[in-house]
PDB file of N, CA and C in Angstrom:
ATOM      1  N   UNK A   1       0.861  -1.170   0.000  1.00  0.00           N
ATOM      2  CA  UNK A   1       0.000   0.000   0.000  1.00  0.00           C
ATOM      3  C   UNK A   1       0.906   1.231   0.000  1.00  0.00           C
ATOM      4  N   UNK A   2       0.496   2.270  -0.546  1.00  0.00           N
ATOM      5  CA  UNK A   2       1.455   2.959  -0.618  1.00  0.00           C
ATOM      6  C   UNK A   2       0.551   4.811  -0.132  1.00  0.00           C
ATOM      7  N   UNK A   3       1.008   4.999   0.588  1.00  0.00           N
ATOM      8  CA  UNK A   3       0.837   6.384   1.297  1.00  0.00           C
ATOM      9  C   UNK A   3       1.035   7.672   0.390  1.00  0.00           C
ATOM     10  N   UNK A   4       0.652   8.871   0.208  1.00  0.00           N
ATOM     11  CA  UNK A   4       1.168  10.146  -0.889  1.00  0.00           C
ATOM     12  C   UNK A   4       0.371  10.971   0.431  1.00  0.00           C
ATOM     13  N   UNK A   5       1.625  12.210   0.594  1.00  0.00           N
ATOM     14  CA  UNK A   5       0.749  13.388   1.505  1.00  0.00           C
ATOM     15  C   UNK A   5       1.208  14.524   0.533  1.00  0.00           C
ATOM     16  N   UNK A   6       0.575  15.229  -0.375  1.00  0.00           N
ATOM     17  CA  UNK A   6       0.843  16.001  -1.142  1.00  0.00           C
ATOM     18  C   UNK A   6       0.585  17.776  -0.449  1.00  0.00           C
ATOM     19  N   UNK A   7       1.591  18.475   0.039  1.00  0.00           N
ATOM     20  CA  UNK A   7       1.237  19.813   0.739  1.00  0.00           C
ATOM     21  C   UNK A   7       1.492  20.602  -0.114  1.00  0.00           C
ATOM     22  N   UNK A   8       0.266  21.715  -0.598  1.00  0.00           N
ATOM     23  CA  UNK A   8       0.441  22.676  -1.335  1.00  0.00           C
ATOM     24  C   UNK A   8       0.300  23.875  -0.796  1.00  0.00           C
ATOM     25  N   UNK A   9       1.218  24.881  -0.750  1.00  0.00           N
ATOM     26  CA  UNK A   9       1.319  26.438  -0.678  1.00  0.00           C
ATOM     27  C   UNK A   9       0.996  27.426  -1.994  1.00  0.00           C
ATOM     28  N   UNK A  10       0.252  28.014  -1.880  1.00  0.00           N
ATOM     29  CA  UNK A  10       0.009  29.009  -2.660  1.00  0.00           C
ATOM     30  C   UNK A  10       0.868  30.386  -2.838  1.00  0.00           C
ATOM     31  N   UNK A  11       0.965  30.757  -4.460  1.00  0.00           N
ATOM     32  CA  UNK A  11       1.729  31.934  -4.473  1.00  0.00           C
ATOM     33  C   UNK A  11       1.043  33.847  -3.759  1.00  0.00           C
ATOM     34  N   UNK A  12      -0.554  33.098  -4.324  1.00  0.00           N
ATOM     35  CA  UNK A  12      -0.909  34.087  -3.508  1.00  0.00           C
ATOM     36  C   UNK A  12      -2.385  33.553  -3.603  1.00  0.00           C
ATOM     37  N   UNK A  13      -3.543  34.615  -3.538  1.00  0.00           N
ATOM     38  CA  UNK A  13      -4.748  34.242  -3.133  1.00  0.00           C
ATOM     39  C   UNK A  13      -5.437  33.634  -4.022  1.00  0.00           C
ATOM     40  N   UNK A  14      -5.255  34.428  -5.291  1.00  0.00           N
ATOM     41  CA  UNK A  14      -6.090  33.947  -6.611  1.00  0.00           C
ATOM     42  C   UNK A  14      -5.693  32.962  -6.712  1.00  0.00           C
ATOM     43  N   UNK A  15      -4.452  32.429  -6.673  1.00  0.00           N
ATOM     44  CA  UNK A  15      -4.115  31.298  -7.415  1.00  0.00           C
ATOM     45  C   UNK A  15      -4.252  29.960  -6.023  1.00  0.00           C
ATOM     46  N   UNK A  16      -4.169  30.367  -4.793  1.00  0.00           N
ATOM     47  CA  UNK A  16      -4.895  29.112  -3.835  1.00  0.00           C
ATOM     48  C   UNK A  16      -6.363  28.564  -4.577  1.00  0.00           C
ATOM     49  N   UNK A  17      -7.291  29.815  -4.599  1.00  0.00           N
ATOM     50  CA  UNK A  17      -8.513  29.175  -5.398  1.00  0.00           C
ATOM     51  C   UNK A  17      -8.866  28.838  -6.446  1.00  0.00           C
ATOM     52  N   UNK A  18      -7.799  28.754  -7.409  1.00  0.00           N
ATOM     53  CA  UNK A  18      -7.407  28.040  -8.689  1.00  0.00           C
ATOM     54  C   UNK A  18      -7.014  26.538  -8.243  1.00  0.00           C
ATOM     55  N   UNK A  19      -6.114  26.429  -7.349  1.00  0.00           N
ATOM     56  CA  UNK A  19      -5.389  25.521  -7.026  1.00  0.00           C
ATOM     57  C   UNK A  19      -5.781  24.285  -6.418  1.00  0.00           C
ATOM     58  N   UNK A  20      -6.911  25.260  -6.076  1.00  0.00           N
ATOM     59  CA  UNK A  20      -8.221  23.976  -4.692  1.00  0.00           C
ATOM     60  C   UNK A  20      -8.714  23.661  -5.964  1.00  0.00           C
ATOM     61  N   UNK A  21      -9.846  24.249  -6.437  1.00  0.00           N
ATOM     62  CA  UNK A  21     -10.520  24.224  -7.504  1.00  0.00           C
ATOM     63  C   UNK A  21      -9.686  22.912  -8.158  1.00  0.00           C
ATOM     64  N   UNK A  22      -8.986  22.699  -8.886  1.00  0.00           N
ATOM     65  CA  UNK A  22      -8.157  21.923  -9.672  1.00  0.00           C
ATOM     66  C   UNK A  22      -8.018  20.363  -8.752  1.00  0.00           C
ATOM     67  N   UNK A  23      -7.509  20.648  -7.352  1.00  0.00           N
ATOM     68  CA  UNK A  23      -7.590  19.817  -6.605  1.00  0.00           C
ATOM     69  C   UNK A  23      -8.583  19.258  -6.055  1.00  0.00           C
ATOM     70  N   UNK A  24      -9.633  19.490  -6.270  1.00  0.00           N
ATOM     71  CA  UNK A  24     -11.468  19.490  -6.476  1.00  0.00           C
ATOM     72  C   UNK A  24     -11.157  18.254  -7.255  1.00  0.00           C
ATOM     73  N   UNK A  25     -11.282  19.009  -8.432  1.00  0.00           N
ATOM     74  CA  UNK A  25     -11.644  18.213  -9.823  1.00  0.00           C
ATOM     75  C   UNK A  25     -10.877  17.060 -10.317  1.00  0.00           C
ATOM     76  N   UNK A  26      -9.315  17.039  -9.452  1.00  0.00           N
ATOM     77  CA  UNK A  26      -8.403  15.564  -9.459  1.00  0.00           C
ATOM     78  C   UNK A  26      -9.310  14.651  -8.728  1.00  0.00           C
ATOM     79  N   UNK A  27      -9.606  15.245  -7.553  1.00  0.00           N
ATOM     80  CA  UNK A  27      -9.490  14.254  -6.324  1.00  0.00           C
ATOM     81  C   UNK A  27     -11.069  13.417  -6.772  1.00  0.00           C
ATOM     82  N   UNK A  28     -12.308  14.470  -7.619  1.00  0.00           N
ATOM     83  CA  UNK A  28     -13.438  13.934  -8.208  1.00  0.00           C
ATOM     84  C   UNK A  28     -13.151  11.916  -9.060  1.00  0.00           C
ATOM     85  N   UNK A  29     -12.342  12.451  -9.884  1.00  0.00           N
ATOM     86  CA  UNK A  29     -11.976  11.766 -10.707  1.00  0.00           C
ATOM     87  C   UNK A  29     -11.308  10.580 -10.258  1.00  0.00           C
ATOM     88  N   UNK A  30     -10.353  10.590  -9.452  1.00  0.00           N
ATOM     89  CA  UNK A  30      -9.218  10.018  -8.831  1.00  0.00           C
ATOM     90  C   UNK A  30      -9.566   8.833  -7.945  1.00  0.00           C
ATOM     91  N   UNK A  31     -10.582   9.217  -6.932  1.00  0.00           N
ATOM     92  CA  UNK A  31     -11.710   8.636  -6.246  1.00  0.00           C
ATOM     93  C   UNK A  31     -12.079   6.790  -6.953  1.00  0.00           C
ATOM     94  N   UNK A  32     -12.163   7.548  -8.143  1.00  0.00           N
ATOM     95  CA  UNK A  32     -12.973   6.477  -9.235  1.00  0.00           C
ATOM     96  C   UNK A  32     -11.657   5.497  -9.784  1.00  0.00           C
ATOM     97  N   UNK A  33     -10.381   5.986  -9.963  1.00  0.00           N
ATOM     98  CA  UNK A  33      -9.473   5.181 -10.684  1.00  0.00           C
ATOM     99  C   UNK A  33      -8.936   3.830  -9.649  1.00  0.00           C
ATOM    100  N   UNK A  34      -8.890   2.840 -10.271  1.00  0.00           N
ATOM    101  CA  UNK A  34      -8.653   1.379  -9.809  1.00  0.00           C
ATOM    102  C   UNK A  34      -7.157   1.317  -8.934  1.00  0.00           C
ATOM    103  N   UNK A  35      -7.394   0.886  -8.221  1.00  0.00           N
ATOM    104  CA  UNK A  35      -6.299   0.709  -6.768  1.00  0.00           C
ATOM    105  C   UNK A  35      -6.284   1.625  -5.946  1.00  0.00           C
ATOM    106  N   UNK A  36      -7.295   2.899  -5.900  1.00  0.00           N
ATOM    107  CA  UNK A  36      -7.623   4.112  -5.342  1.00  0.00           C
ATOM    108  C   UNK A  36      -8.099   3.562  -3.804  1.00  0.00           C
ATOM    109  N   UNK A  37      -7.750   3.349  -2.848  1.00  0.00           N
ATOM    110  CA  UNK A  37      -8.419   3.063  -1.493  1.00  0.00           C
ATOM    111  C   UNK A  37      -8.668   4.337  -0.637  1.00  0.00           C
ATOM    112  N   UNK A  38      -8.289   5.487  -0.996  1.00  0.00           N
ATOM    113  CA  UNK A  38      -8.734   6.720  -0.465  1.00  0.00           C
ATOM    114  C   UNK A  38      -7.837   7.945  -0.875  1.00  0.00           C
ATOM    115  N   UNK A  39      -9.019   8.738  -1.125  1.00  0.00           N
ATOM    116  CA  UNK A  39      -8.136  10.385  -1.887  1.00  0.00           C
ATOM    117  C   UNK A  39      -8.986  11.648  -1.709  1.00  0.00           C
ATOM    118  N   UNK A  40      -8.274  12.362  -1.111  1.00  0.00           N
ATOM    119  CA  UNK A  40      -9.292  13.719  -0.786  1.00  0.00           C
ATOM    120  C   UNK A  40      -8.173  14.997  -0.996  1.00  0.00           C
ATOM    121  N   UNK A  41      -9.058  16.136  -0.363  1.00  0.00           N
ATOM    122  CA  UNK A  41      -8.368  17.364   0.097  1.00  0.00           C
ATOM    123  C   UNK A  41      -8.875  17.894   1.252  1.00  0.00           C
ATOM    124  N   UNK A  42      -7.356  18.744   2.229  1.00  0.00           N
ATOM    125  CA  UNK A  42      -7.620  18.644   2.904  1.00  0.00           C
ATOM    126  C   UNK A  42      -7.346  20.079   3.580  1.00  0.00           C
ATOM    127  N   UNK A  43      -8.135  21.531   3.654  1.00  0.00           N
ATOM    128  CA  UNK A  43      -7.946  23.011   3.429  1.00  0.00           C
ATOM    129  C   UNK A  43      -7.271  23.000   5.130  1.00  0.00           C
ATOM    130  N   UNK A  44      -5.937  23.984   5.375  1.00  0.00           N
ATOM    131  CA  UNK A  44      -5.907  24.088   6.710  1.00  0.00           C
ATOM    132  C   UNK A  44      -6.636  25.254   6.966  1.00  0.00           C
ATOM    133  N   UNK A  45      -6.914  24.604   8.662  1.00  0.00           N
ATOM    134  CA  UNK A  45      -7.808  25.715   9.320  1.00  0.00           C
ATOM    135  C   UNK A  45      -6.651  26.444   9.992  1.00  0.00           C
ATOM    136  N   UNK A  46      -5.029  26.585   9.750  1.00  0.00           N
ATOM    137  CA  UNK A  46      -4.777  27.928  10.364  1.00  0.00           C
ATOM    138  C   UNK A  46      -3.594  28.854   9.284  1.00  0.00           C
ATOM    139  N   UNK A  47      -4.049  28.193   8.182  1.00  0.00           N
ATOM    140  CA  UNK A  47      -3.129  28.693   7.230  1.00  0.00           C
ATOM    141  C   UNK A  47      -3.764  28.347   5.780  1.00  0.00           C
ATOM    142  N   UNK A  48      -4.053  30.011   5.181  1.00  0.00           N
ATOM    143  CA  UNK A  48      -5.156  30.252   4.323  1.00  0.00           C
ATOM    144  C   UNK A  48      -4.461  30.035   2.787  1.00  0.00           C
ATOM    145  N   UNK A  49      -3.225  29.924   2.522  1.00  0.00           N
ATOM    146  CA  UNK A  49      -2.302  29.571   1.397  1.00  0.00           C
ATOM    147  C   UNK A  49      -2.001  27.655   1.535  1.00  0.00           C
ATOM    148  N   UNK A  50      -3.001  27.121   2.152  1.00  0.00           N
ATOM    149  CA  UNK A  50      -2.113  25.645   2.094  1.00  0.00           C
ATOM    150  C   UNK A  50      -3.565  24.824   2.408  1.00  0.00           C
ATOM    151  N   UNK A  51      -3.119  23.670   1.143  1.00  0.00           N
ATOM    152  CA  UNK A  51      -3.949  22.159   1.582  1.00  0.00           C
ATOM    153  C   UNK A  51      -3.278  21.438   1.258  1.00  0.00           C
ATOM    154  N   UNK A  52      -3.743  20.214   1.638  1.00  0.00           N
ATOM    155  CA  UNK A  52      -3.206  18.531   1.534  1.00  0.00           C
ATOM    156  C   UNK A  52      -4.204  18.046   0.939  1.00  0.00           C
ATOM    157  N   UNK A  53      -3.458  17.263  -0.043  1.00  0.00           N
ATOM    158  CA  UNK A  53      -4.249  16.176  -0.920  1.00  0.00           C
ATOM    159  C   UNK A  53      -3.530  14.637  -0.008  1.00  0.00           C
ATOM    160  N   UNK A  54      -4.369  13.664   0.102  1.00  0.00           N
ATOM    161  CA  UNK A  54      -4.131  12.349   0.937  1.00  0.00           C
ATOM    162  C   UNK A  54      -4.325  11.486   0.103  1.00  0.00           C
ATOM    163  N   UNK A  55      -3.458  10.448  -0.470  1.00  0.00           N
ATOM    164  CA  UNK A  55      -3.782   9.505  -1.613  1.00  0.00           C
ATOM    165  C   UNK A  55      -3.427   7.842  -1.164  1.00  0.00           C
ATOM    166  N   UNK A  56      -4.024   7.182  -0.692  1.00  0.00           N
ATOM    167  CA  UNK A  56      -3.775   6.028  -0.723  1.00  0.00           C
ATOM    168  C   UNK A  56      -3.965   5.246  -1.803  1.00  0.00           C
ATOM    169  N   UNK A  57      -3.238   4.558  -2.173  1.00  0.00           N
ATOM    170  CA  UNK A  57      -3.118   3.165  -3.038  1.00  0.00           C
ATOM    171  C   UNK A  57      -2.655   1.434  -2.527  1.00  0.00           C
ATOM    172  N   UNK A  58      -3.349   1.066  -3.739  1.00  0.00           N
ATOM    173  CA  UNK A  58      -2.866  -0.229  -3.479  1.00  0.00           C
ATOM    174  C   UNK A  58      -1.544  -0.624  -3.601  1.00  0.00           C
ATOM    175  N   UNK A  59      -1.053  -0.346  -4.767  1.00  0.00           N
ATOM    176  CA  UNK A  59       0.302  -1.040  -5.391  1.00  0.00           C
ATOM    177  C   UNK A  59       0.864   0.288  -5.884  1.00  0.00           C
ATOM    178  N   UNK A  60       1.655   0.234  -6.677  1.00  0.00           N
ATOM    179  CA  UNK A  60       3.016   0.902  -7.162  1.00  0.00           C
ATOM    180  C   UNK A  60       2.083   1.168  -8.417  1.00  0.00           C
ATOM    181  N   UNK A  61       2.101  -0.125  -9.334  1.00  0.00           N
ATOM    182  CA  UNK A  61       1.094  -0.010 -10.703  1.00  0.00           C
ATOM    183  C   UNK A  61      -0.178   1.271 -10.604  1.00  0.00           C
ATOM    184  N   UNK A  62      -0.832   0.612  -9.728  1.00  0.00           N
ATOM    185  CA  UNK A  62      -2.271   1.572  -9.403  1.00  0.00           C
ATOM    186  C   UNK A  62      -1.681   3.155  -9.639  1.00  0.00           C
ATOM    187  N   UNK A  63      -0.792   3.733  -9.132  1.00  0.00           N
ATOM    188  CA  UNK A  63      -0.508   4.569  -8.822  1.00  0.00           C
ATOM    189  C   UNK A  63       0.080   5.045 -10.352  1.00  0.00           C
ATOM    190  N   UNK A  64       0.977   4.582 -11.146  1.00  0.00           N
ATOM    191  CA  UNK A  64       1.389   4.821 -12.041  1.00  0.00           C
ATOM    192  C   UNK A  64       0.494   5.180 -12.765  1.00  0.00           C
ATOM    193  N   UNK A  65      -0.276   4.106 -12.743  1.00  0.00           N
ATOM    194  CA  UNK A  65      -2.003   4.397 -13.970  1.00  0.00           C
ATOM    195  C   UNK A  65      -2.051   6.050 -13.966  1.00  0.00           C
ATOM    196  N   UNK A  66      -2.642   6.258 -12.600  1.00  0.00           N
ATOM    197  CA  UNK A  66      -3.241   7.459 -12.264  1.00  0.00           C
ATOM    198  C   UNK A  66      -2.622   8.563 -12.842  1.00  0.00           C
ATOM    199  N   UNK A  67      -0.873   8.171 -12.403  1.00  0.00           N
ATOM    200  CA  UNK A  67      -0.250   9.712 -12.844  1.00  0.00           C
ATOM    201  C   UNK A  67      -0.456   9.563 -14.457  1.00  0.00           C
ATOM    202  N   UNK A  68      -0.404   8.713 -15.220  1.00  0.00           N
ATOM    203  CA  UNK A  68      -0.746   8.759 -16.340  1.00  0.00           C
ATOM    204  C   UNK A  68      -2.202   9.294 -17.331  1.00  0.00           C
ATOM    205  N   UNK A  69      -3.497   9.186 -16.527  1.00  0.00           N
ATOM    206  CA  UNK A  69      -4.492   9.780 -16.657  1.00  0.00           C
ATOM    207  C   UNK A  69      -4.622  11.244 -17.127  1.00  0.00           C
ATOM    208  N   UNK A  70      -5.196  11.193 -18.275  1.00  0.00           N
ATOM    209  CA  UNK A  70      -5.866  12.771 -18.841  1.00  0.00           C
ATOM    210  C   UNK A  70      -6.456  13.559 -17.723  1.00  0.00           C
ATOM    211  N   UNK A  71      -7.136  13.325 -16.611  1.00  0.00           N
ATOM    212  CA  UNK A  71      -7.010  14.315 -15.507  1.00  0.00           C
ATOM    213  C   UNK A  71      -5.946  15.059 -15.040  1.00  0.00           C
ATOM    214  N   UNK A  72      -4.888  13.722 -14.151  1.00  0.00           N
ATOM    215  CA  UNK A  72      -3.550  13.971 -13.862  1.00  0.00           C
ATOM    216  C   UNK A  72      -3.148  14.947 -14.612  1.00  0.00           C
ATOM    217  N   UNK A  73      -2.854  14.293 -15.679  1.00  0.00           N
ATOM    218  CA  UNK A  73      -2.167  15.661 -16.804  1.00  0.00           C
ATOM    219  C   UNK A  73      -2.350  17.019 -16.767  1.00  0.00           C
ATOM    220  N   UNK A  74      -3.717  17.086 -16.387  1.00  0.00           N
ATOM    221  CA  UNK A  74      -4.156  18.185 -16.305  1.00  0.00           C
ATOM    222  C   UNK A  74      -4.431  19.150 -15.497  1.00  0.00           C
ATOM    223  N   UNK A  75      -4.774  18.558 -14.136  1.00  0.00           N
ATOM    224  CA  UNK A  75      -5.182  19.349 -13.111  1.00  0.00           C
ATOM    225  C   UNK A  75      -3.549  19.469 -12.340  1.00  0.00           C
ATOM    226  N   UNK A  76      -2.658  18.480 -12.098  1.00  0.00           N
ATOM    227  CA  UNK A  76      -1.380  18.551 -11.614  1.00  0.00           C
ATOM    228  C   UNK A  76      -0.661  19.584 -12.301  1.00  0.00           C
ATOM    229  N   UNK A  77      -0.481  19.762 -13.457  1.00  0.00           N
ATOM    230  CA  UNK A  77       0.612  20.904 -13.750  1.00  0.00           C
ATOM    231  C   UNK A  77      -0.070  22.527 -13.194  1.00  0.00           C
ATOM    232  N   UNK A  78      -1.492  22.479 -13.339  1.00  0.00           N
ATOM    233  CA  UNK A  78      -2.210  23.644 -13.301  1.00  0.00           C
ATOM    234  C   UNK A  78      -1.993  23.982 -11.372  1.00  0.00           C
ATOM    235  N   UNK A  79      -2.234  22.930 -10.903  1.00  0.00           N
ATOM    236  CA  UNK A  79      -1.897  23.473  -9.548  1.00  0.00           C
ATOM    237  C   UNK A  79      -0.139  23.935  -9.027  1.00  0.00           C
ATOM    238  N   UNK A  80       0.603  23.081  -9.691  1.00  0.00           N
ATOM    239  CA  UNK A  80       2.422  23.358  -9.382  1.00  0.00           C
ATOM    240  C   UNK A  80       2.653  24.827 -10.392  1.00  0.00           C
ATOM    241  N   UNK A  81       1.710  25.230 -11.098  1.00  0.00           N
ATOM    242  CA  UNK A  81       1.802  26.796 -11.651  1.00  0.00           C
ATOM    243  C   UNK A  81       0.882  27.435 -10.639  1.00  0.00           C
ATOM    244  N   UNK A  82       0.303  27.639  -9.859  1.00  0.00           N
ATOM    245  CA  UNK A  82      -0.111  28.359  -8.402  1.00  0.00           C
ATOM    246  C   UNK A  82       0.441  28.472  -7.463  1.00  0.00           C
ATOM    247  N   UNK A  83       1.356  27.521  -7.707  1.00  0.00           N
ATOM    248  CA  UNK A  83       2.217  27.304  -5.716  1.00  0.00           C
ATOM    249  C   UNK A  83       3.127  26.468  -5.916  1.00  0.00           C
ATOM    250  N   UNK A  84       3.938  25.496  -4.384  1.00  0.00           N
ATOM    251  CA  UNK A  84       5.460  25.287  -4.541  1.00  0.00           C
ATOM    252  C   UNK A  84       3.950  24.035  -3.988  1.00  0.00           C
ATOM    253  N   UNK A  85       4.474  22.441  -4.199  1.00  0.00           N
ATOM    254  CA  UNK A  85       4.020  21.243  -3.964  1.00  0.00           C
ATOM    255  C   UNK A  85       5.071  20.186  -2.965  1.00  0.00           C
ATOM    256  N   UNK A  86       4.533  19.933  -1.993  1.00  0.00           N
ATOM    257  CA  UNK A  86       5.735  18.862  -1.462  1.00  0.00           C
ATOM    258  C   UNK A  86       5.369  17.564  -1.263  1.00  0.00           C
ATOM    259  N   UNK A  87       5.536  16.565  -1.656  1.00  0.00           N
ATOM    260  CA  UNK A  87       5.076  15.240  -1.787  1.00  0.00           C
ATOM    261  C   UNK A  87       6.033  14.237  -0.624  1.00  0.00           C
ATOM    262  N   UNK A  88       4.874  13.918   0.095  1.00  0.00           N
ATOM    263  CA  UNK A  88       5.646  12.209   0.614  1.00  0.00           C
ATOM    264  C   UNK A  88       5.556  11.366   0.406  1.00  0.00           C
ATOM    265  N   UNK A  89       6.509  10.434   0.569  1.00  0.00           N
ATOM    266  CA  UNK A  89       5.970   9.085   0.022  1.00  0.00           C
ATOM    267  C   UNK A  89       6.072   8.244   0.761  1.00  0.00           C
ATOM    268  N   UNK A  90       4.763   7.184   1.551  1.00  0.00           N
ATOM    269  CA  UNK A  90       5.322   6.010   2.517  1.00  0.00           C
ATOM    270  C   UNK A  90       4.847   4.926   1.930  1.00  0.00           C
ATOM    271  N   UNK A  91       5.565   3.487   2.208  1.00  0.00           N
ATOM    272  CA  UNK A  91       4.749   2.852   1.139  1.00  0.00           C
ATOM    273  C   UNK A  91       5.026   1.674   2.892  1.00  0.00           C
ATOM    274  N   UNK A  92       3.590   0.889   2.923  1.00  0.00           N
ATOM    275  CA  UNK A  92       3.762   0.250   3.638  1.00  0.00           C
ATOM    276  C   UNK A  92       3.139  -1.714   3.491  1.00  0.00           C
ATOM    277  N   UNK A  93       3.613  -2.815   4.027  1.00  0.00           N
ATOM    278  CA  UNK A  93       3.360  -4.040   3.985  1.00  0.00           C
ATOM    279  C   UNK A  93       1.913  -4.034   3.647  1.00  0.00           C
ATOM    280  N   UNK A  94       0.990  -4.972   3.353  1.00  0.00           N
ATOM    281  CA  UNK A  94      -0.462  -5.637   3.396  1.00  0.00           C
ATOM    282  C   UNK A  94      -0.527  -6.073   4.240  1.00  0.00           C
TER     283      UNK A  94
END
């Protein structure tokens, strides 16, 4: 299974609500793609430039799919042009 904590900062205001927005419309989609066991967003309540996207997967594959997806493509570059992105990665046993 593999863990993703994706933290996004915004460059400034307009582009946080571009950025959610986008992260909306991944996480819609994303939900639905195969090996998906849970994916959201997640707005902080004390800092108005930043959310977390939470992505669990099954496998390594699953995950590849996804970044490959005509969504992906799309909504990911549009949010890393709003803000700086920091990704973790844990991947843990079954």
């Amino acid at each position: 299974m593999i863990r993703l904590n994706c933290f996004f900062k915004a460059h400034d205001g307009e582009q946080y609500k571009t950025a959610l927005e986008a992260a909306k419309a991944l996480t819609g989609h994303s939900q639905h793609h195969e090996g998906c066991i849970a994916y959201d967003v997640f707005q902080s309540a004390t800092r108005t430039d930043v959310f977390l996207i939470c992505e669990t997967w099954t496998d390594a594959a699953s995950l590849e799919k996804h970044s490959a997806t005509p969504e992906f493509k799309k909504y990911s570059p549009m949010m890393r042009q709003c803000g700086e992105m920091k990704v973790e990665r844990f991947e843990f046993e079954k």
